[in-house]
C-alpha atoms as a PDB file:
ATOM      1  CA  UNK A   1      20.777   7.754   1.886  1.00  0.00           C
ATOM      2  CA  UNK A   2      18.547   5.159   0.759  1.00  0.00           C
ATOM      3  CA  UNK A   3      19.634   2.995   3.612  1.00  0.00           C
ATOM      4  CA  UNK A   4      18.412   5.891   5.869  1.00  0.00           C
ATOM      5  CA  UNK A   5      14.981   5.370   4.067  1.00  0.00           C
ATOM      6  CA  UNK A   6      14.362   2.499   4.219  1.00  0.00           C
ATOM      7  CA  UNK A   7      14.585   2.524   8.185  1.00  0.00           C
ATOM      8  CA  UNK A   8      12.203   5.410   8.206  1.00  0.00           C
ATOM      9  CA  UNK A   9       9.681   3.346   6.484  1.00  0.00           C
ATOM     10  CA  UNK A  10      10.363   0.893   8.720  1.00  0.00           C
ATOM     11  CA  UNK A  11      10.259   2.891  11.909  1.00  0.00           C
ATOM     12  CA  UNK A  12       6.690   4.188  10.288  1.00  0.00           C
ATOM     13  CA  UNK A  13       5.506   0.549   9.667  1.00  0.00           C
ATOM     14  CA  UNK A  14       6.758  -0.110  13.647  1.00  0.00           C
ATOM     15  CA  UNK A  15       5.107   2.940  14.929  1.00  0.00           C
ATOM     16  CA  UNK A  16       8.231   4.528  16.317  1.00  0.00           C
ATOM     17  CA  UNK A  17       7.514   7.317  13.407  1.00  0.00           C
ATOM     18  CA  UNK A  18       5.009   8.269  11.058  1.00  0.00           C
ATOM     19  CA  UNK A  19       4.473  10.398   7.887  1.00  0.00           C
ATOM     20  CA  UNK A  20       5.127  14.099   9.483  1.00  0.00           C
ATOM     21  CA  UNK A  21       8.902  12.551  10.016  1.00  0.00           C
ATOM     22  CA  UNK A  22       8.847  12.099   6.137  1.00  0.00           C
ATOM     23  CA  UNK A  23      10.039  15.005   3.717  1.00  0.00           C
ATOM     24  CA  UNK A  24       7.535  17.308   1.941  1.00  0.00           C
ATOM     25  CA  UNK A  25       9.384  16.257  -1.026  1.00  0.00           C
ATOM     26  CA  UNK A  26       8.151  16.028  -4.400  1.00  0.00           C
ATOM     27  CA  UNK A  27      11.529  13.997  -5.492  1.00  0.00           C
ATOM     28  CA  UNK A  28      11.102  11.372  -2.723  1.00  0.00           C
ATOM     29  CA  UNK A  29       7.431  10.789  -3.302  1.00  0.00           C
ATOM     30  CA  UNK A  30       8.006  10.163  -7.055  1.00  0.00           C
ATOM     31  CA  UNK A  31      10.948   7.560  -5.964  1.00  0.00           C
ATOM     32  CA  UNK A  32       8.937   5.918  -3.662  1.00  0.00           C
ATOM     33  CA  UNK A  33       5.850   5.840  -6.122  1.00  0.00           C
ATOM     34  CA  UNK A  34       7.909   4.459  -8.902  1.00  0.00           C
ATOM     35  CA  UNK A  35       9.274   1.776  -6.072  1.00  0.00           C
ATOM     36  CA  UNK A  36       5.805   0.834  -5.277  1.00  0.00           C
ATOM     37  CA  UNK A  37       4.524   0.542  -9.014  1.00  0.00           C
ATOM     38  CA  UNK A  38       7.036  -1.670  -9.615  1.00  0.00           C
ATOM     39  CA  UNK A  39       7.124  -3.829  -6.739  1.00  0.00           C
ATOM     40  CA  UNK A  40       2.934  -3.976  -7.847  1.00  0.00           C
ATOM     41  CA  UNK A  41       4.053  -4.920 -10.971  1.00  0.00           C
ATOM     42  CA  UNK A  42       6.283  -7.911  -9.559  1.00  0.00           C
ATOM     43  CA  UNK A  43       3.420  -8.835  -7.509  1.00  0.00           C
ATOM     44  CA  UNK A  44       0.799  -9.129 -10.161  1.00  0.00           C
ATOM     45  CA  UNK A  45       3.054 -10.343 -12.346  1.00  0.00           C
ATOM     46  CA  UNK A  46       3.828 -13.398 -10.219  1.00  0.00           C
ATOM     47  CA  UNK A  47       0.073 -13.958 -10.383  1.00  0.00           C
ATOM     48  CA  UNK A  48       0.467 -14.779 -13.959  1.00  0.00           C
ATOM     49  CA  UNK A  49      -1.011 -11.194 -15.636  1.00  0.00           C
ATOM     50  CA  UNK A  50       0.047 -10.320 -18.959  1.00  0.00           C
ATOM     51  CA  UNK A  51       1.985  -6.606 -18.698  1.00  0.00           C
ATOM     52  CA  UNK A  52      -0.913  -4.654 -20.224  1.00  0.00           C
ATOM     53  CA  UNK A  53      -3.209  -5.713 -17.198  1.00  0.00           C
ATOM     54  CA  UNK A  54      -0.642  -4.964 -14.766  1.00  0.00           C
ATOM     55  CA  UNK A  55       0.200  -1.775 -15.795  1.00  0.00           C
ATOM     56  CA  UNK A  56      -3.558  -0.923 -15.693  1.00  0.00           C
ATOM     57  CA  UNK A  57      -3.757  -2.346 -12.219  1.00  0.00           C
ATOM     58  CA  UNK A  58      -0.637  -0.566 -10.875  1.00  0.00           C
ATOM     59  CA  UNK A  59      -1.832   3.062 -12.304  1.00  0.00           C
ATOM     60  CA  UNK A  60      -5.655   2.155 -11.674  1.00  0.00           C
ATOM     61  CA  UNK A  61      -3.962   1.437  -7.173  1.00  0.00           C
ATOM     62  CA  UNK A  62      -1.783   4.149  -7.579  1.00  0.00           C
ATOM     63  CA  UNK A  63      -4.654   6.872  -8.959  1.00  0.00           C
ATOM     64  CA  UNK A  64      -7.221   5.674  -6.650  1.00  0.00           C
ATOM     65  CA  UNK A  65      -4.957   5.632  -3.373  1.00  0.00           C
ATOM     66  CA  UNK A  66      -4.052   9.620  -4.489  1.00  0.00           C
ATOM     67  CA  UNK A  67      -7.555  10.263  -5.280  1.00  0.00           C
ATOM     68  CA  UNK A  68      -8.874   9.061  -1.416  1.00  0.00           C
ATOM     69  CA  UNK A  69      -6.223  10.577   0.658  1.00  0.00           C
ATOM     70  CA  UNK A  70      -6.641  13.548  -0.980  1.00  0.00           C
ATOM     71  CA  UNK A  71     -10.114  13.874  -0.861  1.00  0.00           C
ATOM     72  CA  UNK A  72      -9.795  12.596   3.143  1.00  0.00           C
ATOM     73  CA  UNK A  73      -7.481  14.910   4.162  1.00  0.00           C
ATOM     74  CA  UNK A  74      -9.127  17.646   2.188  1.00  0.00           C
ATOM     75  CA  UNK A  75     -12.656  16.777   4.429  1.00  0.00           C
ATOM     76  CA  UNK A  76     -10.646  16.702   7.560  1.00  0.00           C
ATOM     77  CA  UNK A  77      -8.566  20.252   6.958  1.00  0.00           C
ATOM     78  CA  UNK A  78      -5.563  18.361   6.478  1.00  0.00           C
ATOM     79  CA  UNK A  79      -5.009  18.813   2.427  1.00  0.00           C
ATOM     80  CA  UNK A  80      -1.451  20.041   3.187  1.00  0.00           C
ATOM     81  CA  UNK A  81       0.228  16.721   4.976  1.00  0.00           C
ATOM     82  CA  UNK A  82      -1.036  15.088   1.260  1.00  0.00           C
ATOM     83  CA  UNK A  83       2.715  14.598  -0.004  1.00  0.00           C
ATOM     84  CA  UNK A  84       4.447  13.415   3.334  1.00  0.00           C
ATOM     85  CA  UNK A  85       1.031  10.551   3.690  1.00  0.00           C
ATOM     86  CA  UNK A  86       0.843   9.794   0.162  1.00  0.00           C
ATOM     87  CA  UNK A  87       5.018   8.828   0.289  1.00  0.00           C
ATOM     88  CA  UNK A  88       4.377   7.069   3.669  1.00  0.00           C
ATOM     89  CA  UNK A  89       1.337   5.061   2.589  1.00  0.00           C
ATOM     90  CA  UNK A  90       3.179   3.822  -0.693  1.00  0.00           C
ATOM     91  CA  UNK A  91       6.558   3.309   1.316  1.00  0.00           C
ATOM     92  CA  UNK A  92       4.828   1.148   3.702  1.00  0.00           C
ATOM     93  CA  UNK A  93       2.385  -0.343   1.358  1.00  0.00           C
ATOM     94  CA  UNK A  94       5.795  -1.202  -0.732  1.00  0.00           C
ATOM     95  CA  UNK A  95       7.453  -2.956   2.525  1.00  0.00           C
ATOM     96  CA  UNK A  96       4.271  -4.899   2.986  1.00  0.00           C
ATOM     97  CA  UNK A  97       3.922  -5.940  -0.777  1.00  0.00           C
ATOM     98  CA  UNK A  98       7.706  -7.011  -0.912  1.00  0.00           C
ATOM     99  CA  UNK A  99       7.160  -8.917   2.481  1.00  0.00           C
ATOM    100  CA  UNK A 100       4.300 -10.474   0.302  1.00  0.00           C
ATOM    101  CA  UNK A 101       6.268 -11.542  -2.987  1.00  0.00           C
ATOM    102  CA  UNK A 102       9.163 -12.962  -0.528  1.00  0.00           C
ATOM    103  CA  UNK A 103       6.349 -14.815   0.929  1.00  0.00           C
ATOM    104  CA  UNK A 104       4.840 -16.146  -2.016  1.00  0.00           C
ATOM    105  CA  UNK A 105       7.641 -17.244  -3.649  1.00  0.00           C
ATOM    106  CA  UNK A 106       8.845 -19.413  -0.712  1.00  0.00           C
ATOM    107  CA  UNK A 107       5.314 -20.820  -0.355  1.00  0.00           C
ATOM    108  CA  UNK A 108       5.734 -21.490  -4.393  1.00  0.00           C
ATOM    109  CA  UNK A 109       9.460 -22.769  -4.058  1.00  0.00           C
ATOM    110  CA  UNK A 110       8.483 -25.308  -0.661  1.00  0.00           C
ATOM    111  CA  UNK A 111       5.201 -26.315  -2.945  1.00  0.00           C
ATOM    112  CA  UNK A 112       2.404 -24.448  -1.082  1.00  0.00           C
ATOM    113  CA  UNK A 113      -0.867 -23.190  -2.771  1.00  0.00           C
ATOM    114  CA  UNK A 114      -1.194 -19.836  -1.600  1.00  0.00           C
ATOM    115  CA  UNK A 115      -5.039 -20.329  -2.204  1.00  0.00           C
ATOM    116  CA  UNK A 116      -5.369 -22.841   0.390  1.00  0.00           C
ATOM    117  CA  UNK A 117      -7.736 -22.259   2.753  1.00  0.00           C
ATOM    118  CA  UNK A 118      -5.124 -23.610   5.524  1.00  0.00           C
ATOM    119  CA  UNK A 119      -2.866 -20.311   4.584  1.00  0.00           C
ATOM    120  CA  UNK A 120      -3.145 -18.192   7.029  1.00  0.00           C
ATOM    121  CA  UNK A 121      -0.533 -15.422   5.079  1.00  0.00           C
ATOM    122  CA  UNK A 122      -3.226 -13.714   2.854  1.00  0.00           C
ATOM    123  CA  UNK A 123      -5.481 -12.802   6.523  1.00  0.00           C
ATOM    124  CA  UNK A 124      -2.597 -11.453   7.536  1.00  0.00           C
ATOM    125  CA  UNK A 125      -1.258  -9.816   5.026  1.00  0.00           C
ATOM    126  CA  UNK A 126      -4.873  -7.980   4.906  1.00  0.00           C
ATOM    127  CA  UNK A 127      -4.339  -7.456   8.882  1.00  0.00           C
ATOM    128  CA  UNK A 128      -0.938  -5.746   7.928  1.00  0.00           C
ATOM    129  CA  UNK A 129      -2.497  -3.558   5.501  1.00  0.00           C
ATOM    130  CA  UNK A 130      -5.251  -2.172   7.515  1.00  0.00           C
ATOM    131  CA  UNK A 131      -3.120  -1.757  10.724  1.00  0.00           C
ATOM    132  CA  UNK A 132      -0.078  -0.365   9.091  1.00  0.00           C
ATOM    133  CA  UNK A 133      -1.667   1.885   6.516  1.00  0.00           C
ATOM    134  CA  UNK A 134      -4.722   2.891   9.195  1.00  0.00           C
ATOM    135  CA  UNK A 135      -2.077   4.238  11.312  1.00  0.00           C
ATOM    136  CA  UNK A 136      -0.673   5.988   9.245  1.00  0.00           C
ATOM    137  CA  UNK A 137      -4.113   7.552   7.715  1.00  0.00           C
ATOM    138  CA  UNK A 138      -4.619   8.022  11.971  1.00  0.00           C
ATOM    139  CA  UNK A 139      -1.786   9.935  12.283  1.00  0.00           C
ATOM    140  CA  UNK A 140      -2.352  12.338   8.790  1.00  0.00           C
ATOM    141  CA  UNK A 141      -6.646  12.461  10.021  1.00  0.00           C
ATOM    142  CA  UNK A 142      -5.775  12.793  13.886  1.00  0.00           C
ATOM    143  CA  UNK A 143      -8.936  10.611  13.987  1.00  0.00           C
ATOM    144  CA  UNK A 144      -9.213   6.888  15.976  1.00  0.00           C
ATOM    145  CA  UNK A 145      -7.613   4.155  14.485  1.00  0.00           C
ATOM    146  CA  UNK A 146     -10.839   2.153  14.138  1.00  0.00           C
ATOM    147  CA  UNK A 147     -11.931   5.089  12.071  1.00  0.00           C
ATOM    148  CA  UNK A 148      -8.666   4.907  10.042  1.00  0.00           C
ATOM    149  CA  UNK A 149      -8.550   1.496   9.665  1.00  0.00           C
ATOM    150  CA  UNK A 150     -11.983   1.486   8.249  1.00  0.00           C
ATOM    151  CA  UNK A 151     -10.944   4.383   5.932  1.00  0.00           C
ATOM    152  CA  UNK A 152      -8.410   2.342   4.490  1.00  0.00           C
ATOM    153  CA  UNK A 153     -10.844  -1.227   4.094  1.00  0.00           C
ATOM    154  CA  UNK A 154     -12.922   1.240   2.062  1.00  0.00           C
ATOM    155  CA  UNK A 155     -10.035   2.476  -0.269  1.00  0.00           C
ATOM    156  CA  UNK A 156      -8.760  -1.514  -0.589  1.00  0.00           C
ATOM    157  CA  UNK A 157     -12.002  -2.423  -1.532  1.00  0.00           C
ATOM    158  CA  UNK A 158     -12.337   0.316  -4.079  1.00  0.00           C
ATOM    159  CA  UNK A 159      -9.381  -0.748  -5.580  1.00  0.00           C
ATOM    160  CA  UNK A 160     -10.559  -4.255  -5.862  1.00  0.00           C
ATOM    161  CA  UNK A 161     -13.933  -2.946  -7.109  1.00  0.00           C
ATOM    162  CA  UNK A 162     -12.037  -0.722 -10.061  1.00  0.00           C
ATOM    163  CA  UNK A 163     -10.231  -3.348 -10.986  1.00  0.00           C
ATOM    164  CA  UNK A 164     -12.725  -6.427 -11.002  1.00  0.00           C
ATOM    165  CA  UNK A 165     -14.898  -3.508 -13.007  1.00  0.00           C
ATOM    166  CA  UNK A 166     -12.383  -2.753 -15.452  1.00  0.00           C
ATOM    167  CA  UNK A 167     -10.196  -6.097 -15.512  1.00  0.00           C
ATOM    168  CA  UNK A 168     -12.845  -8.742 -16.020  1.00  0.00           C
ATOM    169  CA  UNK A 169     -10.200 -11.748 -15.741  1.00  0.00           C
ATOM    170  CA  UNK A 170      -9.037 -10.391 -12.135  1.00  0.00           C
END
């Protein structure tokens, strides 16, 4: 079963799926949110955040990722694929963010700055993000790609704008 999931979030994240192949399932998209909060968690964490920040951060992502597709998919008639895009964009966003700790911990094992501006893993890990997650937004909208891929810079960079807001020491 869960191996079975995990390839579907991988066939989303390859484009041989995408969300409407997912479940309408309540169950699964509290599973896969409680995957991604605490692969977030691991992330942050590794960043050297005390737990009280990163639990903020985690619910402050998760909230404000609900709160755009909802509101997106509500504008573009599509309010009722909200469960089976919510799971995929947190499934995927979860393969990508695990990718990312693996990542970051070789880089930190081998004795790599992950701030240096040689790295070319955090441009791509952005790249990832908006490709990845604008598809899938493109498939739930039935809008271009561009379009979705912008759509999903915006709700990064609201995230990032909550947080520096709210989390001063971010």
């Amino acid at each position: 079963m869960l191996s079975q999931l995990f390839r579907l979030f991988v066939d989303i994240a390859l484009w041989r799926r995408g969300p409407q192949d997912l479940p309408a399932s309540v169950t699964l998209a509290w599973l896969v949110t409680l995957f991604y909060a605490f692969v977030s968690a691991v992330q942050v964490g590794m960043m050297g955040w005390n737990l009280q920040s990163t639990l903020l951060l985690v619910v402050l992502d998760l909230s404000l990722q609900a709160i755009w597709l909802w509101g997106l998919l509500s504008f573009f008639a599509k309010a009722p694929r909200f469960l089976q895009s919510f799971t995929a964009f947190l499934g995927v966003g979860a393969l990508i963010t695990v990718l990312d700790v693996v990542i970051n911990a070789v880089m930190t094992l081998i004795g790599v700055n992950a701030a240096q501006s040689a790295n070319p893993w955090p441009f791509l890990h952005l790249g990832l993000l908006l490709l990845l997650l604008g598809r899938i937004l493109q498939q739930a909208l039935e809008r271009s790609l561009f379009l979705s891929m912008s759509l999903t810079l915006v709700i990064m960079l609201t995230v990032s704008l909550a947080a520096r807001t709210l989390l001063p020491g971010m």
